[in-house]
PDB file of N, CA and C in Angstrom:
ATOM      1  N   UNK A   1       4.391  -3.686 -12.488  1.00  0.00           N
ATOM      2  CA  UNK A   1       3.788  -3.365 -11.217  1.00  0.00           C
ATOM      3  C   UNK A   1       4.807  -2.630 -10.355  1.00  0.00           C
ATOM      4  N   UNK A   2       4.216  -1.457  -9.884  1.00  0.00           N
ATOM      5  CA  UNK A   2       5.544  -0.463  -9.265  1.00  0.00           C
ATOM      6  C   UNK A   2       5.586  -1.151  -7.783  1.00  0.00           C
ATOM      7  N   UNK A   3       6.519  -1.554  -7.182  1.00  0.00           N
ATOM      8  CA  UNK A   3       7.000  -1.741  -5.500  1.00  0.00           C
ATOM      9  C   UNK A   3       6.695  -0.462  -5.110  1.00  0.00           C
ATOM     10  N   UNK A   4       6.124  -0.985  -3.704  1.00  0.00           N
ATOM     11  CA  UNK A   4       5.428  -0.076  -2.593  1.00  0.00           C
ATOM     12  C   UNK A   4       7.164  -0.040  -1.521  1.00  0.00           C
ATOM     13  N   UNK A   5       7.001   1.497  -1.377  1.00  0.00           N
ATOM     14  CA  UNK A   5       8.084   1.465  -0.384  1.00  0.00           C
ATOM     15  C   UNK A   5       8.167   1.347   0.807  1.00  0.00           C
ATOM     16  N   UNK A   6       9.036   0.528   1.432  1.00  0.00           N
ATOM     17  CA  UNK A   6       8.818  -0.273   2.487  1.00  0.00           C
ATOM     18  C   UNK A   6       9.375   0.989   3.858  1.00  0.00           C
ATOM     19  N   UNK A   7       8.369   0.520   4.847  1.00  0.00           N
ATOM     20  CA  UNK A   7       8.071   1.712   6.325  1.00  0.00           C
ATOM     21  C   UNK A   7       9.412   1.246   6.755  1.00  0.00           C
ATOM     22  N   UNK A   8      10.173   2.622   7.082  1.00  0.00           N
ATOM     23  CA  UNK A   8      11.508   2.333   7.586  1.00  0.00           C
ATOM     24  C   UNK A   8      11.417   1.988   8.957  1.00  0.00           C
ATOM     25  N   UNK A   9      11.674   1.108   9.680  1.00  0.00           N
ATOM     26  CA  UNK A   9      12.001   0.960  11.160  1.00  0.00           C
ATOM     27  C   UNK A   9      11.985   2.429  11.979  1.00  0.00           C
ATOM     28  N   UNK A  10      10.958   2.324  13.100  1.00  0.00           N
ATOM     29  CA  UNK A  10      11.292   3.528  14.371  1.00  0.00           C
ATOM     30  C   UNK A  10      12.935   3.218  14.829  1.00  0.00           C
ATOM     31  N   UNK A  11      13.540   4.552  14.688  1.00  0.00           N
ATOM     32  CA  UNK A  11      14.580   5.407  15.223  1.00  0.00           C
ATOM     33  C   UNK A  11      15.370   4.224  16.354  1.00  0.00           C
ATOM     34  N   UNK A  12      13.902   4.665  17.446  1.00  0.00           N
ATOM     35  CA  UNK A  12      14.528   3.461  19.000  1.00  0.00           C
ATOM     36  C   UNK A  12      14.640   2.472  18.611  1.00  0.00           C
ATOM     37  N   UNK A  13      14.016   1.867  17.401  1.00  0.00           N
ATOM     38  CA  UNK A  13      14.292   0.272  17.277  1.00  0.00           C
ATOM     39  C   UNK A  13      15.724   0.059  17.216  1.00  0.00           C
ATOM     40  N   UNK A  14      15.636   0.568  15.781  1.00  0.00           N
ATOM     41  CA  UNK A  14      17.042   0.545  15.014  1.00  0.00           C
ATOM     42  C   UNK A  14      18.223   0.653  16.222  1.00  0.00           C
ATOM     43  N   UNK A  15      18.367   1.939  17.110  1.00  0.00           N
ATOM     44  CA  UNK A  15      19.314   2.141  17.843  1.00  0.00           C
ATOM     45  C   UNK A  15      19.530   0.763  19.372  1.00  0.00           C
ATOM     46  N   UNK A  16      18.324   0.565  19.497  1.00  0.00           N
ATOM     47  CA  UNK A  16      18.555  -0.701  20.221  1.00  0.00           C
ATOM     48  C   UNK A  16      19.063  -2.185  19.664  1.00  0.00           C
ATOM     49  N   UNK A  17      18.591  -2.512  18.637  1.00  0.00           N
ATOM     50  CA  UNK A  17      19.042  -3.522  17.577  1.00  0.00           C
ATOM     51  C   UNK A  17      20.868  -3.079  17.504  1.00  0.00           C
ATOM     52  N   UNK A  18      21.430  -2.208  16.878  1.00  0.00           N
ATOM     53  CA  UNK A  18      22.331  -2.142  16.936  1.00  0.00           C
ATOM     54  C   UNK A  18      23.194  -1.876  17.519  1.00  0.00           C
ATOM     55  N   UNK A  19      23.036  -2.133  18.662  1.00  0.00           N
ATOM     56  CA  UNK A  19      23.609  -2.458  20.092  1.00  0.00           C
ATOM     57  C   UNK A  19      23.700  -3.628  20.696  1.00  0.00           C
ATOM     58  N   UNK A  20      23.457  -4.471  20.108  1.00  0.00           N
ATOM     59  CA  UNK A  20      23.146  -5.833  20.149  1.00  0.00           C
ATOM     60  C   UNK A  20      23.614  -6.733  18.574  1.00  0.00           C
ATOM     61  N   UNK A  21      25.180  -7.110  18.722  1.00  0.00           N
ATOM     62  CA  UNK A  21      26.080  -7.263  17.429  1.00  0.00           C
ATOM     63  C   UNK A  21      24.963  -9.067  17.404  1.00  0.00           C
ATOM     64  N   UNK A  22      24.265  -9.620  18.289  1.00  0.00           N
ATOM     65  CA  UNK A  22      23.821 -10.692  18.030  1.00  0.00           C
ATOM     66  C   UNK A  22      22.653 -10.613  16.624  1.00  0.00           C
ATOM     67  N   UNK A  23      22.446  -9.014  17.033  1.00  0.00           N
ATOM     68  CA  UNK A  23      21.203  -9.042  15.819  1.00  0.00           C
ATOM     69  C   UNK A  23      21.446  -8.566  14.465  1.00  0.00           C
ATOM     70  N   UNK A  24      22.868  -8.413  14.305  1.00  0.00           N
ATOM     71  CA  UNK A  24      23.226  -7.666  12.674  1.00  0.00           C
ATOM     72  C   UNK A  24      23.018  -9.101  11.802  1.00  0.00           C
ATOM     73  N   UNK A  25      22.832  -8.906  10.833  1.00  0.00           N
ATOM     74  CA  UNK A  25      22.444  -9.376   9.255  1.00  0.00           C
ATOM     75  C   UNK A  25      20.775  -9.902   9.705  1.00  0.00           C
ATOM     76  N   UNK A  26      20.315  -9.678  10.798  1.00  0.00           N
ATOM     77  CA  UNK A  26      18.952 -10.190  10.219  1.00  0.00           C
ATOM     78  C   UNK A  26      18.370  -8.838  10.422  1.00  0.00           C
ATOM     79  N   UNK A  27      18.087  -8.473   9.476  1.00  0.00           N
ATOM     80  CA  UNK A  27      16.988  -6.795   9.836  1.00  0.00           C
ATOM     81  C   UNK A  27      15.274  -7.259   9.601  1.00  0.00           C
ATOM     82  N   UNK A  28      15.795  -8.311   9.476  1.00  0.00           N
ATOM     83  CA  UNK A  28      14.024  -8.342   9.424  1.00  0.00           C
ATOM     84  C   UNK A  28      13.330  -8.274  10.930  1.00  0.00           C
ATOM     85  N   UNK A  29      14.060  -8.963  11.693  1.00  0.00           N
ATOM     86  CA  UNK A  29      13.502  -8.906  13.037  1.00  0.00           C
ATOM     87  C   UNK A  29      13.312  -7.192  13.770  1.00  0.00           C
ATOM     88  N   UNK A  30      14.121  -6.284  13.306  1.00  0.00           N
ATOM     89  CA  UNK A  30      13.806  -4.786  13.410  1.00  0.00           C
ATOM     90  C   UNK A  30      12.796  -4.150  13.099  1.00  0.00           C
ATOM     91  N   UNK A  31      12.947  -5.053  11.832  1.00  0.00           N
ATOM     92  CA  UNK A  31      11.513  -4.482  11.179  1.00  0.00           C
ATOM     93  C   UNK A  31      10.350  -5.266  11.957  1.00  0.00           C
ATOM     94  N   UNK A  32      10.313  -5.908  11.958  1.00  0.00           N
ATOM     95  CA  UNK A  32       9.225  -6.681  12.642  1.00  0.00           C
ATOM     96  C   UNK A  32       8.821  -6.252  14.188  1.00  0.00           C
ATOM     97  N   UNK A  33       9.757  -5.977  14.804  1.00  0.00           N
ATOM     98  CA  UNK A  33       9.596  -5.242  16.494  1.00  0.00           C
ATOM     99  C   UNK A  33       9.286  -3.842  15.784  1.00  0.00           C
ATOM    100  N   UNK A  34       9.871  -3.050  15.046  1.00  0.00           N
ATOM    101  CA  UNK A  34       9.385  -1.690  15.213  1.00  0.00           C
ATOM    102  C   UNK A  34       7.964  -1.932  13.864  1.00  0.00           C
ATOM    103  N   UNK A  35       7.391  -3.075  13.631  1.00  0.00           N
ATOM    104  CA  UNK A  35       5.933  -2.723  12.769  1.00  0.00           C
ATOM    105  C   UNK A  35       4.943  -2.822  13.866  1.00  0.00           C
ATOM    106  N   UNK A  36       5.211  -4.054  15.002  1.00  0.00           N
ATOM    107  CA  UNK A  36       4.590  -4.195  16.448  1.00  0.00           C
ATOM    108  C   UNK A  36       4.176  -2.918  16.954  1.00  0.00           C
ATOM    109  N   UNK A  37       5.930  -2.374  17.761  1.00  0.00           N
ATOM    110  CA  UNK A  37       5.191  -1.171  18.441  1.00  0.00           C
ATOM    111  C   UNK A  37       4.976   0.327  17.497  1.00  0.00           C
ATOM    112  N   UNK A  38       5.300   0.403  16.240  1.00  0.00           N
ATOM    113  CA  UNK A  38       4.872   1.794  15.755  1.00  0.00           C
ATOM    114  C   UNK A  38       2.922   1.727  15.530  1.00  0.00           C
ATOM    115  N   UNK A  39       2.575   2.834  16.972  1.00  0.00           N
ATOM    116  CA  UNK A  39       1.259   3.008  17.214  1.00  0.00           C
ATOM    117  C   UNK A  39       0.495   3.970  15.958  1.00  0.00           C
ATOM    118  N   UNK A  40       2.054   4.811  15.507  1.00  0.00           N
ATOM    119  CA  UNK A  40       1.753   5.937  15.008  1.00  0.00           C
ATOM    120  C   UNK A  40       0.885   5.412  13.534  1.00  0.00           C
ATOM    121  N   UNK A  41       0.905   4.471  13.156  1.00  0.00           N
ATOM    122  CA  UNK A  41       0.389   4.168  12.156  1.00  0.00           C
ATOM    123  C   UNK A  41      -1.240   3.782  12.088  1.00  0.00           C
ATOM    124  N   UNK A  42      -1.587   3.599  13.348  1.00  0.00           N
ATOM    125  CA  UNK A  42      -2.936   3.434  13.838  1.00  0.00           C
ATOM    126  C   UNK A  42      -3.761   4.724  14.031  1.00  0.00           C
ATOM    127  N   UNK A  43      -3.221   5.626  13.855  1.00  0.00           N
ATOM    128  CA  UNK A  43      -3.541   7.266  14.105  1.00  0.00           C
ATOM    129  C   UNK A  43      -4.675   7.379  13.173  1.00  0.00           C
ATOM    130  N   UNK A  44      -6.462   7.451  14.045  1.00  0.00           N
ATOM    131  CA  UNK A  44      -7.193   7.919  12.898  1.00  0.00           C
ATOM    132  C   UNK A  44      -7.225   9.441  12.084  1.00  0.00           C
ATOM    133  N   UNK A  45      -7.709   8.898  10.947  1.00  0.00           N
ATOM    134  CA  UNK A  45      -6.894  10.010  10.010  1.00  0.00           C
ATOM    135  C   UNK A  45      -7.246  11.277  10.164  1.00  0.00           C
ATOM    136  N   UNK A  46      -8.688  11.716  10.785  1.00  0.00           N
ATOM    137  CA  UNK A  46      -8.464  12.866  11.018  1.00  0.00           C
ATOM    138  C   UNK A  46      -7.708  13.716  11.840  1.00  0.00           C
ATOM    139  N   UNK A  47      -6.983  12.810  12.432  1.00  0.00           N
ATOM    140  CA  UNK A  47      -5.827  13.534  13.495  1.00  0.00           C
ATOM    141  C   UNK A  47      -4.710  13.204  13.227  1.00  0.00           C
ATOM    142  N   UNK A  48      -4.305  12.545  12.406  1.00  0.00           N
ATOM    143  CA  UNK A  48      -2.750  12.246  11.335  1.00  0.00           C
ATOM    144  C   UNK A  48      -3.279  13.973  10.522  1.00  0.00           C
ATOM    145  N   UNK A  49      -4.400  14.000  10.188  1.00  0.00           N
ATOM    146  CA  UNK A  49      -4.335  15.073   9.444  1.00  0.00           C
ATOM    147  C   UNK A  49      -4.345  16.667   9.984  1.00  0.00           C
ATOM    148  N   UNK A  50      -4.699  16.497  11.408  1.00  0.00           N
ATOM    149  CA  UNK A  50      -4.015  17.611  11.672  1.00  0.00           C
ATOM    150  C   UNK A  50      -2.666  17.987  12.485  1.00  0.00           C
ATOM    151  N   UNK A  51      -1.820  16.836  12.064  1.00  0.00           N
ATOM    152  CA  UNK A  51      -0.756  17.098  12.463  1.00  0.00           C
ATOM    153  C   UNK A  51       0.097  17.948  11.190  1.00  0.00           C
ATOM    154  N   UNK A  52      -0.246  17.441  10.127  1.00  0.00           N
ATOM    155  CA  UNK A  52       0.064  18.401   8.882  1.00  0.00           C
ATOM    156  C   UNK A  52       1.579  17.857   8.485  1.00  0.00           C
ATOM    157  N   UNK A  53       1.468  16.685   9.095  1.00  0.00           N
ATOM    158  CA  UNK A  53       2.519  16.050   8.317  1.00  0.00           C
ATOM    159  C   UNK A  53       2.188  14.681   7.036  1.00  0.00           C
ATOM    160  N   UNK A  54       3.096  14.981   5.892  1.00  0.00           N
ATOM    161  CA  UNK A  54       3.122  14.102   4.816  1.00  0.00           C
ATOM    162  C   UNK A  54       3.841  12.977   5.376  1.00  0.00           C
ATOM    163  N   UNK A  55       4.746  13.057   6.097  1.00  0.00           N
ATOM    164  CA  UNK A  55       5.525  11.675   6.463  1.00  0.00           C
ATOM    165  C   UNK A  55       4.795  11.282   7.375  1.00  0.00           C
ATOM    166  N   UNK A  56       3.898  11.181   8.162  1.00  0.00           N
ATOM    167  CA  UNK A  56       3.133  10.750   9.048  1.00  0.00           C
ATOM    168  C   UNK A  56       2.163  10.023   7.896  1.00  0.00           C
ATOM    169  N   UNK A  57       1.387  10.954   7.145  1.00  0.00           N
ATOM    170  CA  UNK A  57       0.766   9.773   6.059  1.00  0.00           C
ATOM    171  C   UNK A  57       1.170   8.999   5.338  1.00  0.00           C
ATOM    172  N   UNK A  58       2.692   9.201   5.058  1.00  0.00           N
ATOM    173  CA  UNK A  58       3.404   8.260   3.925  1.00  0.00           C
ATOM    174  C   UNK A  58       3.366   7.018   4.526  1.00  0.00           C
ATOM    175  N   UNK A  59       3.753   7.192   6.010  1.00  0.00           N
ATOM    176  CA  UNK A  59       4.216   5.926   7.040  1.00  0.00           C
ATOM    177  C   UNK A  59       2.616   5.117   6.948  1.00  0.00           C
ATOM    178  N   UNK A  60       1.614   5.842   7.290  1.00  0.00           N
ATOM    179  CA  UNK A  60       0.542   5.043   7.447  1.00  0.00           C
ATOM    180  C   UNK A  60       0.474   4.331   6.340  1.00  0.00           C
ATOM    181  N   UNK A  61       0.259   5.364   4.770  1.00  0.00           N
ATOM    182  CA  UNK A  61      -0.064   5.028   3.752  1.00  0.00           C
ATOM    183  C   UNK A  61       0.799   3.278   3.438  1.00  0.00           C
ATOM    184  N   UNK A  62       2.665   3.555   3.960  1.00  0.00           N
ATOM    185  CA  UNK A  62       3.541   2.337   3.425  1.00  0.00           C
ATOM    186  C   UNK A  62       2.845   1.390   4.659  1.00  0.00           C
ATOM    187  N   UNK A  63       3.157   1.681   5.407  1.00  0.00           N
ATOM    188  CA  UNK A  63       2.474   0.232   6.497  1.00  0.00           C
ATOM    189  C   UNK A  63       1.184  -0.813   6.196  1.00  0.00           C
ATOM    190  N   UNK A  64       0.576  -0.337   4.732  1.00  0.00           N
ATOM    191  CA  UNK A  64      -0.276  -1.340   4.794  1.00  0.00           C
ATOM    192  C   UNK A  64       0.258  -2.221   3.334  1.00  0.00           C
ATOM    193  N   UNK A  65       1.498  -2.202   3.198  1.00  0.00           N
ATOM    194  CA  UNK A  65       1.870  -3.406   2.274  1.00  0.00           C
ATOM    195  C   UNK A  65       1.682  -4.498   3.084  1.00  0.00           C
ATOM    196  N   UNK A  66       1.808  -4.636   4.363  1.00  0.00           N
ATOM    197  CA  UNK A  66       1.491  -6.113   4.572  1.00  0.00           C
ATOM    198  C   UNK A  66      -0.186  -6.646   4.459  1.00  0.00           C
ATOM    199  N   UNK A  67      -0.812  -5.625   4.320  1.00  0.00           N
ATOM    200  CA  UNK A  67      -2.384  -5.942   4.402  1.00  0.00           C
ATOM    201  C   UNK A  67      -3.086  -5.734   2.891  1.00  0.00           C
ATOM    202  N   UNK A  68      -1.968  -6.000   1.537  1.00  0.00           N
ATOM    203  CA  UNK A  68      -2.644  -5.723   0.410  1.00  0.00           C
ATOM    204  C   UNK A  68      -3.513  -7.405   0.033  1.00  0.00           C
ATOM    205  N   UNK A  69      -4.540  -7.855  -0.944  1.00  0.00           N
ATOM    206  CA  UNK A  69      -4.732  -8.559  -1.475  1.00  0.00           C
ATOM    207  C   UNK A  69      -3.684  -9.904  -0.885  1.00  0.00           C
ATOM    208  N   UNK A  70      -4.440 -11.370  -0.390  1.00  0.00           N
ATOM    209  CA  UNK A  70      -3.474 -12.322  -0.249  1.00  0.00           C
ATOM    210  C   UNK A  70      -3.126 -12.336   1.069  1.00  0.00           C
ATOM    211  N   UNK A  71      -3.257 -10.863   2.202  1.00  0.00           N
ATOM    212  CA  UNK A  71      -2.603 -10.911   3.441  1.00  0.00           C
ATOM    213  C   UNK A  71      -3.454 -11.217   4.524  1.00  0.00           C
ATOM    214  N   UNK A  72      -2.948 -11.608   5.917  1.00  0.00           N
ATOM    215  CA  UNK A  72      -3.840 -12.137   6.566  1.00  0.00           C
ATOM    216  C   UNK A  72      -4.466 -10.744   7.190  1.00  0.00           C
ATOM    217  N   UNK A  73      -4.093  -9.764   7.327  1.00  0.00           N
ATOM    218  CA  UNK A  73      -4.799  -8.508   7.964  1.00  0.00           C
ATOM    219  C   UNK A  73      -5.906  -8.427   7.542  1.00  0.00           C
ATOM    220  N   UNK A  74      -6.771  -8.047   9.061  1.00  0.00           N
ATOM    221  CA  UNK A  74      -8.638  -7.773   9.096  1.00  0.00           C
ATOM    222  C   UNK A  74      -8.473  -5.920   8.478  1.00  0.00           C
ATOM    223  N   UNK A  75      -9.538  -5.384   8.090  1.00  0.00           N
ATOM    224  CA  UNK A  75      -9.740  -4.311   7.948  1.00  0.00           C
ATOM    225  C   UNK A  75      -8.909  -3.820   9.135  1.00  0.00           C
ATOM    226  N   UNK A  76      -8.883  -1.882   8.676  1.00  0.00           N
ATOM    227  CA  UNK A  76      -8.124  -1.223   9.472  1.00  0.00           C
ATOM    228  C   UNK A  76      -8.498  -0.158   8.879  1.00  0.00           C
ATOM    229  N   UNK A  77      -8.139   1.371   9.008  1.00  0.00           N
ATOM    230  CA  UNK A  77      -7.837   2.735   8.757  1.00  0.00           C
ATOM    231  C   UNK A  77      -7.191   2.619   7.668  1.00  0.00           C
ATOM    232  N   UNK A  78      -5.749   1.894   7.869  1.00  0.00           N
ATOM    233  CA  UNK A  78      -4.476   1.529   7.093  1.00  0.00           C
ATOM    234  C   UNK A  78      -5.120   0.677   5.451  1.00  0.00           C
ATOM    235  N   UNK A  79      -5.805  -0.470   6.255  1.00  0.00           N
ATOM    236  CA  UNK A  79      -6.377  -0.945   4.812  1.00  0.00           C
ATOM    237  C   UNK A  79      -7.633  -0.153   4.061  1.00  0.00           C
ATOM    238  N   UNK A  80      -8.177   0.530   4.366  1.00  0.00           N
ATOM    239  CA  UNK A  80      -8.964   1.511   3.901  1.00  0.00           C
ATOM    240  C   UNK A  80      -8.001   2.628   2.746  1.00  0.00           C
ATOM    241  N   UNK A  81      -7.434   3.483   3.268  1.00  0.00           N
ATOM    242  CA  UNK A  81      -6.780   3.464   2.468  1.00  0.00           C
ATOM    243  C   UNK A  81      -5.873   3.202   1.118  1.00  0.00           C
ATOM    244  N   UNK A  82      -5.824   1.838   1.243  1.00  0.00           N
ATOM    245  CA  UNK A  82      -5.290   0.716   0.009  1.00  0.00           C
ATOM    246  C   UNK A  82      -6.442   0.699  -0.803  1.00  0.00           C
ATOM    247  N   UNK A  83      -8.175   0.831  -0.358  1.00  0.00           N
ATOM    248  CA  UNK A  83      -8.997   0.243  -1.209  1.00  0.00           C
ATOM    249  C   UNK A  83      -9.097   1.879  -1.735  1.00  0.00           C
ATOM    250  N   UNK A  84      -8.924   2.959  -1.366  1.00  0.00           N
ATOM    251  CA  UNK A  84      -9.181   4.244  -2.170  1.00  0.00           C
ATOM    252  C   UNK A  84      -8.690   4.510  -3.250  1.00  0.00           C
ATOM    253  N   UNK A  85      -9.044   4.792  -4.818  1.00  0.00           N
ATOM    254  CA  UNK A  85      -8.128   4.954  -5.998  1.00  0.00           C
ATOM    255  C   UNK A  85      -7.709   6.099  -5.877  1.00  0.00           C
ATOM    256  N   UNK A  86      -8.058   7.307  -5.649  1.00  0.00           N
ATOM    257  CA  UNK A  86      -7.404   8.340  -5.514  1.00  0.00           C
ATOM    258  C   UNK A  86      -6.788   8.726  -4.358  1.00  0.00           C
ATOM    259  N   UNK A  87      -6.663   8.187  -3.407  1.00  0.00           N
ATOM    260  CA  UNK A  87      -5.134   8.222  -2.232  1.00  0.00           C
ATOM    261  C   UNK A  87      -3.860   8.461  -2.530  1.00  0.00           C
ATOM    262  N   UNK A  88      -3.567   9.735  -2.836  1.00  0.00           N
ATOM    263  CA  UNK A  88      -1.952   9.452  -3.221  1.00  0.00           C
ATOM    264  C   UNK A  88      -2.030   9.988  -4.204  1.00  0.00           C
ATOM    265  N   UNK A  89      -3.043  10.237  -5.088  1.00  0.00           N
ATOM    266  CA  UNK A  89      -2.941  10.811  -6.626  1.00  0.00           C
ATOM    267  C   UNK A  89      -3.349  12.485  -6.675  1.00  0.00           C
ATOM    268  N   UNK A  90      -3.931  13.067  -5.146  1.00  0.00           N
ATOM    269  CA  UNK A  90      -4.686  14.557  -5.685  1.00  0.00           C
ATOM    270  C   UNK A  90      -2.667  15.325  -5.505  1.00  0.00           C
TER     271      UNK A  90
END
């Protein structure tokens, strides 16, 4: 089973986190504040799609590992996506 690659932390997170030596070795909490506020992942898709960026869909596309099979996430855009077989393959 191939690992899904995990949505890197927003930019501001990261740079605020590490400014703050209280928060080094736990990165999960980075990740966790920048999965909160990154809106960009909520972007319905026809307007992710005309921004004409691939990393804008990659981000949406990775952000729904937390909502595969097993997770507590309600439907979304994001989980829609996950249920499409050809997403990712044209």
């Amino acid at each position: 089973m191939a690992v899904s690659p995990v949505t890197p932390p927003l930019l501001a997170i990261v740079l605020v986190f590490r400014s703050r030596p209280e928060f080094d070795g736990i990165d999960h909490v980075t990740s966790a504040v920048s999965a909160y506020v990154d809106s960009s992942v909520e972007q319905p898709l026809h307007k992710a799609c005309k921004f004409g960026s691939v990393a804008l869909l990659d981000r949406i596309w990775n952000s729904t590992v937390d909502l595969e099979p097993g997770g507590w996430g309600l439907w979304s855009v994001r989980n829609l996506l996950r249920s499409q077989k050809l997403y990712g393959k044209l």
